[in-house]
PDB file of N, CA and C in Angstrom:
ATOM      1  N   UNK A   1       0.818  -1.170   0.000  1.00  0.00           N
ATOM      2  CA  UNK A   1       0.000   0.000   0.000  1.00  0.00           C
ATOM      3  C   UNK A   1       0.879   1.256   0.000  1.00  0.00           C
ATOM      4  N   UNK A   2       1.997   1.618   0.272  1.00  0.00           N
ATOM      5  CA  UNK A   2       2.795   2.549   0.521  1.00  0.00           C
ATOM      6  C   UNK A   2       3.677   2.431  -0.858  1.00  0.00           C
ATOM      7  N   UNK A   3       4.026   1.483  -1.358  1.00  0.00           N
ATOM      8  CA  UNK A   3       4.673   1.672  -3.090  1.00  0.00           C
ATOM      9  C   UNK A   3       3.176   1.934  -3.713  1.00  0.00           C
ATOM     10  N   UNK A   4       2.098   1.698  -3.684  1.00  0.00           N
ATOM     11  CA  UNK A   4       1.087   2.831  -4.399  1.00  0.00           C
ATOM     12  C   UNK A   4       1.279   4.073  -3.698  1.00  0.00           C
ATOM     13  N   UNK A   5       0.967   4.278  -2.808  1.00  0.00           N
ATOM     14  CA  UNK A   5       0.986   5.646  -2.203  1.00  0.00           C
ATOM     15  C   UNK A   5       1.947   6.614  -2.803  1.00  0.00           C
ATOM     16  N   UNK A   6       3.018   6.034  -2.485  1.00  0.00           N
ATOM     17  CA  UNK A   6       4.007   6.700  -2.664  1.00  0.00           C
ATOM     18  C   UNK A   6       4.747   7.271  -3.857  1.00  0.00           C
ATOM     19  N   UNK A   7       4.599   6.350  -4.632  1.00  0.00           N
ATOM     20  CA  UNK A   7       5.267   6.059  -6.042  1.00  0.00           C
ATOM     21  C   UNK A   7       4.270   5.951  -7.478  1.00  0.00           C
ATOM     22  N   UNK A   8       3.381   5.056  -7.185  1.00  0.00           N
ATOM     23  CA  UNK A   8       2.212   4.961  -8.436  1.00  0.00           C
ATOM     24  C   UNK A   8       1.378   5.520  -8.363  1.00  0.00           C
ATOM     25  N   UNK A   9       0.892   6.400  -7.516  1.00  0.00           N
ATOM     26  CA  UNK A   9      -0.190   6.958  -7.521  1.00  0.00           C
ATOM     27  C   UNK A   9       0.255   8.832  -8.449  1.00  0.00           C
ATOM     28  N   UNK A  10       1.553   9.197  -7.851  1.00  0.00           N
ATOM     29  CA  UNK A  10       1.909  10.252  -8.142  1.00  0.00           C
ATOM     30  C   UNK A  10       3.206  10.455  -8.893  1.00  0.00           C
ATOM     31  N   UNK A  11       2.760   9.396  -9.621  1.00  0.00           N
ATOM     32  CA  UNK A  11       4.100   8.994 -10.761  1.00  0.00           C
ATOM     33  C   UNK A  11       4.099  10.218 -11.789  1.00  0.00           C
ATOM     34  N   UNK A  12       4.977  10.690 -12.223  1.00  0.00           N
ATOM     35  CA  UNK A  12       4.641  11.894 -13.222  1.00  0.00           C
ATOM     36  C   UNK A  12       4.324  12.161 -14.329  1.00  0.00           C
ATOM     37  N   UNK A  13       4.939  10.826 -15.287  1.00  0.00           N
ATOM     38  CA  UNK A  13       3.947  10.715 -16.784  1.00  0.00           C
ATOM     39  C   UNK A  13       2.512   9.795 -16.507  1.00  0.00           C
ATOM     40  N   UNK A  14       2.088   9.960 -15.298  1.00  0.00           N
ATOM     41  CA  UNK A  14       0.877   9.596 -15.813  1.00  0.00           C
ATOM     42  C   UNK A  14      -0.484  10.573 -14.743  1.00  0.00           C
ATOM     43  N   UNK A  15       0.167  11.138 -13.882  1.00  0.00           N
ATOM     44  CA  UNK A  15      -0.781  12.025 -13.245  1.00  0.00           C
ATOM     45  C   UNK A  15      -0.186  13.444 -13.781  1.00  0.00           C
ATOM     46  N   UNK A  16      -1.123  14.353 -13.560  1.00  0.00           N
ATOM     47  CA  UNK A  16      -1.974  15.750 -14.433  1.00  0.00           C
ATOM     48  C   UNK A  16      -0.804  16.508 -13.929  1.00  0.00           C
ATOM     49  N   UNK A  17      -0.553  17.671 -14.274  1.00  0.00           N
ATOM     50  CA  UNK A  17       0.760  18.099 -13.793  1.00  0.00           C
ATOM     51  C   UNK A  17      -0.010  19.973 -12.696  1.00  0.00           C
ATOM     52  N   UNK A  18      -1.355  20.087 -13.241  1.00  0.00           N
ATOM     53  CA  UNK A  18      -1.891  21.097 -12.472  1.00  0.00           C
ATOM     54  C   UNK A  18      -2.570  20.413 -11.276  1.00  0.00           C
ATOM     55  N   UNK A  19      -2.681  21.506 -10.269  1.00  0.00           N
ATOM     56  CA  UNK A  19      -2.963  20.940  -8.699  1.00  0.00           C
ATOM     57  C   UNK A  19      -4.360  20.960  -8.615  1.00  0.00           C
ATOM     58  N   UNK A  20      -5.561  21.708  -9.744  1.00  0.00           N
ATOM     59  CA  UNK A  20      -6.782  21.430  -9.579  1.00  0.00           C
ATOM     60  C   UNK A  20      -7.171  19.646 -10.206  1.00  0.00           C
ATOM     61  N   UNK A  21      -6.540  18.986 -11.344  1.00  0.00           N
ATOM     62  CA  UNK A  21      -6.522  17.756 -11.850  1.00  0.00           C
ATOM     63  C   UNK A  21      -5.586  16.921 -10.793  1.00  0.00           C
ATOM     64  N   UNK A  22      -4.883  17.136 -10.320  1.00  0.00           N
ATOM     65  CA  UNK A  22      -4.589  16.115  -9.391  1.00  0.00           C
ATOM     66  C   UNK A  22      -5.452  15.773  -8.432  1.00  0.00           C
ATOM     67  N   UNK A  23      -6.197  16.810  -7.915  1.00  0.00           N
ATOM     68  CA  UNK A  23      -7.411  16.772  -6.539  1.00  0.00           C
ATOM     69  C   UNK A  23      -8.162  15.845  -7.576  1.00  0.00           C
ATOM     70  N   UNK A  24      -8.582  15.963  -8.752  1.00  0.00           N
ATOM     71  CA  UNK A  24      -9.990  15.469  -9.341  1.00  0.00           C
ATOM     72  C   UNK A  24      -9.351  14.126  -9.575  1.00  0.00           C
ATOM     73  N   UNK A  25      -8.232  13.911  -9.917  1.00  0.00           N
ATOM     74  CA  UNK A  25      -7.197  12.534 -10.363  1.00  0.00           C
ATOM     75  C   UNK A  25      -7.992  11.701  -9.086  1.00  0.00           C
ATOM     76  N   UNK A  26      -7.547  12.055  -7.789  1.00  0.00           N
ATOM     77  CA  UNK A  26      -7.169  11.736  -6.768  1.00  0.00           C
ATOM     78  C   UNK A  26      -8.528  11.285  -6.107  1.00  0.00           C
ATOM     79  N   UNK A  27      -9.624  12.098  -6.578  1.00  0.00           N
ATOM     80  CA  UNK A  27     -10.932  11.572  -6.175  1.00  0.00           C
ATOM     81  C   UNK A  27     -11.497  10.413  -7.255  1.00  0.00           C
ATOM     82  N   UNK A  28     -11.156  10.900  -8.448  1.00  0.00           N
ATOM     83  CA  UNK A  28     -11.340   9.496  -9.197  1.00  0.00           C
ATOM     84  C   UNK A  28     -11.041   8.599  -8.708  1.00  0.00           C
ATOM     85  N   UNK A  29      -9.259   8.139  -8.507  1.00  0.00           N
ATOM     86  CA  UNK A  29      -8.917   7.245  -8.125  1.00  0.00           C
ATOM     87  C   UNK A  29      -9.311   6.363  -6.670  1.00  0.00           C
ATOM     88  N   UNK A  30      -9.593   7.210  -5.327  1.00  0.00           N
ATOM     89  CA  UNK A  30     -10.261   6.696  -4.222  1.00  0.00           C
ATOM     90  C   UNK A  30     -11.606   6.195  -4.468  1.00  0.00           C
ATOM     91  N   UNK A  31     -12.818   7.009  -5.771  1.00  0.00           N
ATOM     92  CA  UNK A  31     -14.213   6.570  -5.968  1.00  0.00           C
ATOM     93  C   UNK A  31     -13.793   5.174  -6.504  1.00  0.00           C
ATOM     94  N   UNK A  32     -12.853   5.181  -7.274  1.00  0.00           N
ATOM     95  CA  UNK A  32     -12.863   3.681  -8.339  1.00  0.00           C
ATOM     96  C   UNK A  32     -12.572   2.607  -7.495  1.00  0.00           C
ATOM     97  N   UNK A  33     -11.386   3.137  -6.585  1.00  0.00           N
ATOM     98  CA  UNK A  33     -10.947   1.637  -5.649  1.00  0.00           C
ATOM     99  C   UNK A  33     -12.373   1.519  -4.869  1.00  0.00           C
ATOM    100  N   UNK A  34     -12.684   2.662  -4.494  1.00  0.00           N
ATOM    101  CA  UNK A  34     -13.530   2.107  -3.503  1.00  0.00           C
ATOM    102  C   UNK A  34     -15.145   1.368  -3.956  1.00  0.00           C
ATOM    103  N   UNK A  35     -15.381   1.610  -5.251  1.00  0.00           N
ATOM    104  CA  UNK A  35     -16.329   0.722  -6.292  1.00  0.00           C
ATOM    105  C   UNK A  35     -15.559  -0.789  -6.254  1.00  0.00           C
ATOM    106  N   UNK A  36     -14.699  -0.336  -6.943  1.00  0.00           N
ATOM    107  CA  UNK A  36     -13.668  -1.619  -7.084  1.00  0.00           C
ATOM    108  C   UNK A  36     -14.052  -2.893  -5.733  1.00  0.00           C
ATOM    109  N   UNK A  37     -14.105  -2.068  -4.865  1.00  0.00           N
ATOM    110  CA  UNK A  37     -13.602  -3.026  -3.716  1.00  0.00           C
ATOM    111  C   UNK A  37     -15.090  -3.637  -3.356  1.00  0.00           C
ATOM    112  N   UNK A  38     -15.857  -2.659  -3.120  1.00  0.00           N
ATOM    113  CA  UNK A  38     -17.420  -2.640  -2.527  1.00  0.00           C
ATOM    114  C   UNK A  38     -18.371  -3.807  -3.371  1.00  0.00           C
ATOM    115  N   UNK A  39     -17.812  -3.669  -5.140  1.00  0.00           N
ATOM    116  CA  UNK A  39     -18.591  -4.162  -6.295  1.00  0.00           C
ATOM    117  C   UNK A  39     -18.510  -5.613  -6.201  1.00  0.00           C
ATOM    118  N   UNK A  40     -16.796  -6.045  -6.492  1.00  0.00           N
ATOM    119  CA  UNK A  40     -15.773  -7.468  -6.425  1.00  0.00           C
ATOM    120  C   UNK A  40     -15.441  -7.895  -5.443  1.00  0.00           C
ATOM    121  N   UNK A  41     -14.474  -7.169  -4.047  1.00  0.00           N
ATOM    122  CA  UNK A  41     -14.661  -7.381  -3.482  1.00  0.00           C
ATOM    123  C   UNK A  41     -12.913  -7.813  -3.882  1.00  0.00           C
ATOM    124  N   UNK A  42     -12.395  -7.487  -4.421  1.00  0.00           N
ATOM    125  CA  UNK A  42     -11.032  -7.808  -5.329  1.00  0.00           C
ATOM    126  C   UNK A  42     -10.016  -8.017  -4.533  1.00  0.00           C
ATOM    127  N   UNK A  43      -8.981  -8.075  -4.563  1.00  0.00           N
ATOM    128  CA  UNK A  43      -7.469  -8.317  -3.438  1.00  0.00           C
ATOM    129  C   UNK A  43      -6.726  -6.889  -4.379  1.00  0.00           C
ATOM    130  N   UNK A  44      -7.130  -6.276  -5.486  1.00  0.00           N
ATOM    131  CA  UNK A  44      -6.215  -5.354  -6.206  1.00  0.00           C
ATOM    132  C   UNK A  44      -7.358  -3.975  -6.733  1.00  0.00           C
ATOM    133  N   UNK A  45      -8.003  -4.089  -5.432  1.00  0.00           N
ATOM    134  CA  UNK A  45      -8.980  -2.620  -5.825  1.00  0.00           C
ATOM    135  C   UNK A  45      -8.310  -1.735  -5.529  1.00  0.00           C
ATOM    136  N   UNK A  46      -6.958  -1.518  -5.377  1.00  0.00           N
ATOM    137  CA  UNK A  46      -6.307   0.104  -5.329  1.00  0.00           C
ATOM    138  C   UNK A  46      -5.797   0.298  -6.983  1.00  0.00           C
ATOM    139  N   UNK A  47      -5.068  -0.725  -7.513  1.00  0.00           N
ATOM    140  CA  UNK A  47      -4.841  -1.037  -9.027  1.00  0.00           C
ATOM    141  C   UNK A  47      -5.795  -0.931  -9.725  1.00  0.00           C
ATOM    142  N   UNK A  48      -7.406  -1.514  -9.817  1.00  0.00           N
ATOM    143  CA  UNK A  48      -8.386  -0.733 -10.421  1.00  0.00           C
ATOM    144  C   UNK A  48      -8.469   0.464 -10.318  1.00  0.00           C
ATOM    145  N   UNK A  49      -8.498   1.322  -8.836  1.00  0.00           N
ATOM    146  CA  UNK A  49      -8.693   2.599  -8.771  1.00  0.00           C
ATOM    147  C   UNK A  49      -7.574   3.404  -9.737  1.00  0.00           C
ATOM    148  N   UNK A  50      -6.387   3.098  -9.530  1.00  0.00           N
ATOM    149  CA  UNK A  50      -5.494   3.810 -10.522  1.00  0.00           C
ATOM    150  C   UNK A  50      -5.840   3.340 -11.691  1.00  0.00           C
ATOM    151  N   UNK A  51      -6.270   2.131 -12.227  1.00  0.00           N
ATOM    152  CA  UNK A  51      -6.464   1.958 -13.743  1.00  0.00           C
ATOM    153  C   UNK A  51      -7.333   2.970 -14.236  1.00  0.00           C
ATOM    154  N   UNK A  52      -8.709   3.089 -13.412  1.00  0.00           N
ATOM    155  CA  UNK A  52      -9.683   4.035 -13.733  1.00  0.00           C
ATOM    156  C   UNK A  52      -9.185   5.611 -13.874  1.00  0.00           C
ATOM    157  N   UNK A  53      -8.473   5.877 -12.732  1.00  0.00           N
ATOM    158  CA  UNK A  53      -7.728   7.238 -12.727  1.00  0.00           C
ATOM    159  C   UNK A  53      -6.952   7.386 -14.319  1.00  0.00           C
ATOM    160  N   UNK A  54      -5.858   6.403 -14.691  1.00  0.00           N
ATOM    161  CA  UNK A  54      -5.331   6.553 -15.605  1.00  0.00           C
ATOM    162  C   UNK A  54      -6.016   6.711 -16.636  1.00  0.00           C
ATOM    163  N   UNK A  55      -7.197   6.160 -17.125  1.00  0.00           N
ATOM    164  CA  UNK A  55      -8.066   5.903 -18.315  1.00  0.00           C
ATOM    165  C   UNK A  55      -8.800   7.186 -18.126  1.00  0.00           C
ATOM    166  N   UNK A  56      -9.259   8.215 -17.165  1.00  0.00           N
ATOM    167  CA  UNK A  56      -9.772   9.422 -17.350  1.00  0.00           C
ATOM    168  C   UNK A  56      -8.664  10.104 -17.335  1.00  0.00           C
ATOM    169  N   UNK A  57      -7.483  10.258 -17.361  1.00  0.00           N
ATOM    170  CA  UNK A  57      -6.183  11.332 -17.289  1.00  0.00           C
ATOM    171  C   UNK A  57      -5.806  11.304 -18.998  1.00  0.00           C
ATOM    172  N   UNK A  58      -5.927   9.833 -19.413  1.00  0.00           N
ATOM    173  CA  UNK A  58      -5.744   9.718 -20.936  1.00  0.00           C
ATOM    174  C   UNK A  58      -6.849  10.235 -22.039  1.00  0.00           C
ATOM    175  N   UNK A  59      -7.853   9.933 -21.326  1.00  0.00           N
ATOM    176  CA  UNK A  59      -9.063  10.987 -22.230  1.00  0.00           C
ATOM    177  C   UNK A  59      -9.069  12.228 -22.080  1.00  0.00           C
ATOM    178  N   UNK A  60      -8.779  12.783 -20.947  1.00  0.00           N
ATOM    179  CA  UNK A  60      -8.379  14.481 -20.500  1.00  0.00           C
ATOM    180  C   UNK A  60      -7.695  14.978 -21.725  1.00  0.00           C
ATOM    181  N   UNK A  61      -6.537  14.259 -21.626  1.00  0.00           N
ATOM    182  CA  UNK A  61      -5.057  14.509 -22.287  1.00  0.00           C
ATOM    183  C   UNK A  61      -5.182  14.565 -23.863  1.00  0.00           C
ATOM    184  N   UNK A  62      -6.277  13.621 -24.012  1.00  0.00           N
ATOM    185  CA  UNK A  62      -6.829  13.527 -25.969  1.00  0.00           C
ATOM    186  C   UNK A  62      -7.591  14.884 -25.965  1.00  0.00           C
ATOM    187  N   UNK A  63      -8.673  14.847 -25.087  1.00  0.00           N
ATOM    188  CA  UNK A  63      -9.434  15.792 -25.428  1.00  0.00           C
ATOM    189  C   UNK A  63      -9.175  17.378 -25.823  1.00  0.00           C
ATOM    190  N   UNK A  64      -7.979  17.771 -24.485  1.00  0.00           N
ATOM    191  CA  UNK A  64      -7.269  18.783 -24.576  1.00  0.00           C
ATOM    192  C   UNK A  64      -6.098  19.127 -25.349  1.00  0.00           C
ATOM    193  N   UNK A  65      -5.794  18.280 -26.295  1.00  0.00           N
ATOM    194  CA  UNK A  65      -4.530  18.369 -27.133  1.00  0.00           C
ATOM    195  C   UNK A  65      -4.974  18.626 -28.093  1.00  0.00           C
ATOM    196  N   UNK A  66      -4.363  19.889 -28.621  1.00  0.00           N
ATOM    197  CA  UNK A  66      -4.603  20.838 -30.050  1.00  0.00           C
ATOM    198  C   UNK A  66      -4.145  19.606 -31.297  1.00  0.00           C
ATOM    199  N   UNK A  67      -4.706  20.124 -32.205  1.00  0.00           N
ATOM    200  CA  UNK A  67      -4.598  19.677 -33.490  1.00  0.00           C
ATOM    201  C   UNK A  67      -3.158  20.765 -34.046  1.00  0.00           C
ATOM    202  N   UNK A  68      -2.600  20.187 -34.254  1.00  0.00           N
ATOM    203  CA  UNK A  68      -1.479  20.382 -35.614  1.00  0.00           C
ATOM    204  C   UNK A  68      -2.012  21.693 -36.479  1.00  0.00           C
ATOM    205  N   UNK A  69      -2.135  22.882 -36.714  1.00  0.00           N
ATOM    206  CA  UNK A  69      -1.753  23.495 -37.789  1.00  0.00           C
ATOM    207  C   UNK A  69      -1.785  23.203 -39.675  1.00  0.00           C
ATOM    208  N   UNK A  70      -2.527  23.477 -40.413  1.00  0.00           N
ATOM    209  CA  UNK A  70      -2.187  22.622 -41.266  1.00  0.00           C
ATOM    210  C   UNK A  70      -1.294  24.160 -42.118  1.00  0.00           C
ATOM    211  N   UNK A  71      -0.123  23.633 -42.492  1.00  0.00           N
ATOM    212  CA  UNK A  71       0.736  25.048 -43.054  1.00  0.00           C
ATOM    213  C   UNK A  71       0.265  25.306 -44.778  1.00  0.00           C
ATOM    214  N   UNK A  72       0.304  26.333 -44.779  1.00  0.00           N
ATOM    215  CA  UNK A  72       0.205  27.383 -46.260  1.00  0.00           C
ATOM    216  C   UNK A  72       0.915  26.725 -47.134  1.00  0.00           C
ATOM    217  N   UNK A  73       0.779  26.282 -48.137  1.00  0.00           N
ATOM    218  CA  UNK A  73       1.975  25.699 -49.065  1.00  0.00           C
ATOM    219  C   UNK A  73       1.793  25.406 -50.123  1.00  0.00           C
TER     220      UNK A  73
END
């Protein structure tokens, strides 16, 4: 529980790099484990919770990324 804590949870290519998306990261990730756990009943509902976290940080990250420019030519 403390190598999540510590290390995977606030790993840097994969959590938000502003401090309002980390709070929202961070509630994702506690709602999911704690579905995770409540739903299955799992031995690895903190690893769901970050899976879920990760899979909304990666749609963030699509959504908000500009398109390319297309140049004059």
């Amino acid at each position: 529980m403390l190598f999540f804590a510590l290390f995977m949870l606030d790993d840097p290519p994969t959590s938000p790099p502003r401090y309002v998306d980390q709070v929202l990261f961070a509630l994702i990730v506690a709602v999911g484990a704690f579905l995770a756990f409540m739903l299955f009943g799992v031995q690895y509902y903190l690893f769901a919770g970050l899976l879920i976290g990760n899979a909304w940080e990666a749609l963030r990250r699509a959504a908000t990324r500009r398109l390319p420019r297309a140049t004059a030519g």
